[in-house]
Protein backbone atom coordinates (compact mmCIF):
# COMPACT_ATOMS: atom_id res chain seq x y z
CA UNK A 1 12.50 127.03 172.56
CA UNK A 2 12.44 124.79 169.46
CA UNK A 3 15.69 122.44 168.72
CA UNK A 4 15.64 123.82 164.81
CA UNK A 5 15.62 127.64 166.04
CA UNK A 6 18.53 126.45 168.74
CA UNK A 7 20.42 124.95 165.31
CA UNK A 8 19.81 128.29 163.90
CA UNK A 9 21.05 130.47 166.67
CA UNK A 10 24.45 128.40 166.82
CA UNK A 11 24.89 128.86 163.27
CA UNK A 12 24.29 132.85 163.12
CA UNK A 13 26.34 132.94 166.21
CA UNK A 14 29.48 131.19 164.75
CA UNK A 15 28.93 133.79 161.53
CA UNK A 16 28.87 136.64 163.75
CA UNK A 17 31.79 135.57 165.37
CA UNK A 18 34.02 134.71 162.29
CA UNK A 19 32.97 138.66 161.03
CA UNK A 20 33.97 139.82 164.09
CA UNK A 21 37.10 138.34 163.98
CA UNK A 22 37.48 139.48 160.38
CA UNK A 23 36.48 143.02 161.50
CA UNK A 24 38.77 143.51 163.99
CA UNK A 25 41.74 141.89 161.59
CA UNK A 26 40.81 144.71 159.59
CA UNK A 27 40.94 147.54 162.38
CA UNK A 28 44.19 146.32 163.07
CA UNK A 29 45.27 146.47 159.39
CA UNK A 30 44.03 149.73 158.75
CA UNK A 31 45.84 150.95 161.76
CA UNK A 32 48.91 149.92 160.63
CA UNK A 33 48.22 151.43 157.26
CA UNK A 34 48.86 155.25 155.93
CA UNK A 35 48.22 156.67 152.70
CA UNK A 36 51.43 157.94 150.91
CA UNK A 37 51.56 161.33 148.78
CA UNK A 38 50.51 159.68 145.86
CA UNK A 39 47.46 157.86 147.86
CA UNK A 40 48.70 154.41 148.14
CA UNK A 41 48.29 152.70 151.31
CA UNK A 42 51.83 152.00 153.25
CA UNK A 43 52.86 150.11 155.95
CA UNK A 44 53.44 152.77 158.86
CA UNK A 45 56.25 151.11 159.98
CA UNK A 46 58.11 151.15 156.53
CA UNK A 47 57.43 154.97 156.67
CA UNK A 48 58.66 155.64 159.69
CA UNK A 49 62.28 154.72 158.38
């Protein structure tokens, strides 16, 4: 294995996990999101009251 495709992998690796983490932020939001009557996105918990 070459040192400069090593350099690489670390790099794509970090990106991938960053997305991920960015991904699954926005899973969670989404979950916690519904859309109103008029289409807007609400908290669930806000409807729920």
């Amino acid at each position: 294995m070459q040192a400069r495709g090593f350099s690489h992998d670390e790099k794509m690796a970090a990106i991938n996990a960053k997305n991920q983490k960015d991904n699954i932020y926005l899973q969670w939001k989404l979950s916690n999101m519904t859309v109103d009557k008029n289409g807007n996105a609400v908290a669930k918990t806000q409807e729920q009251q």
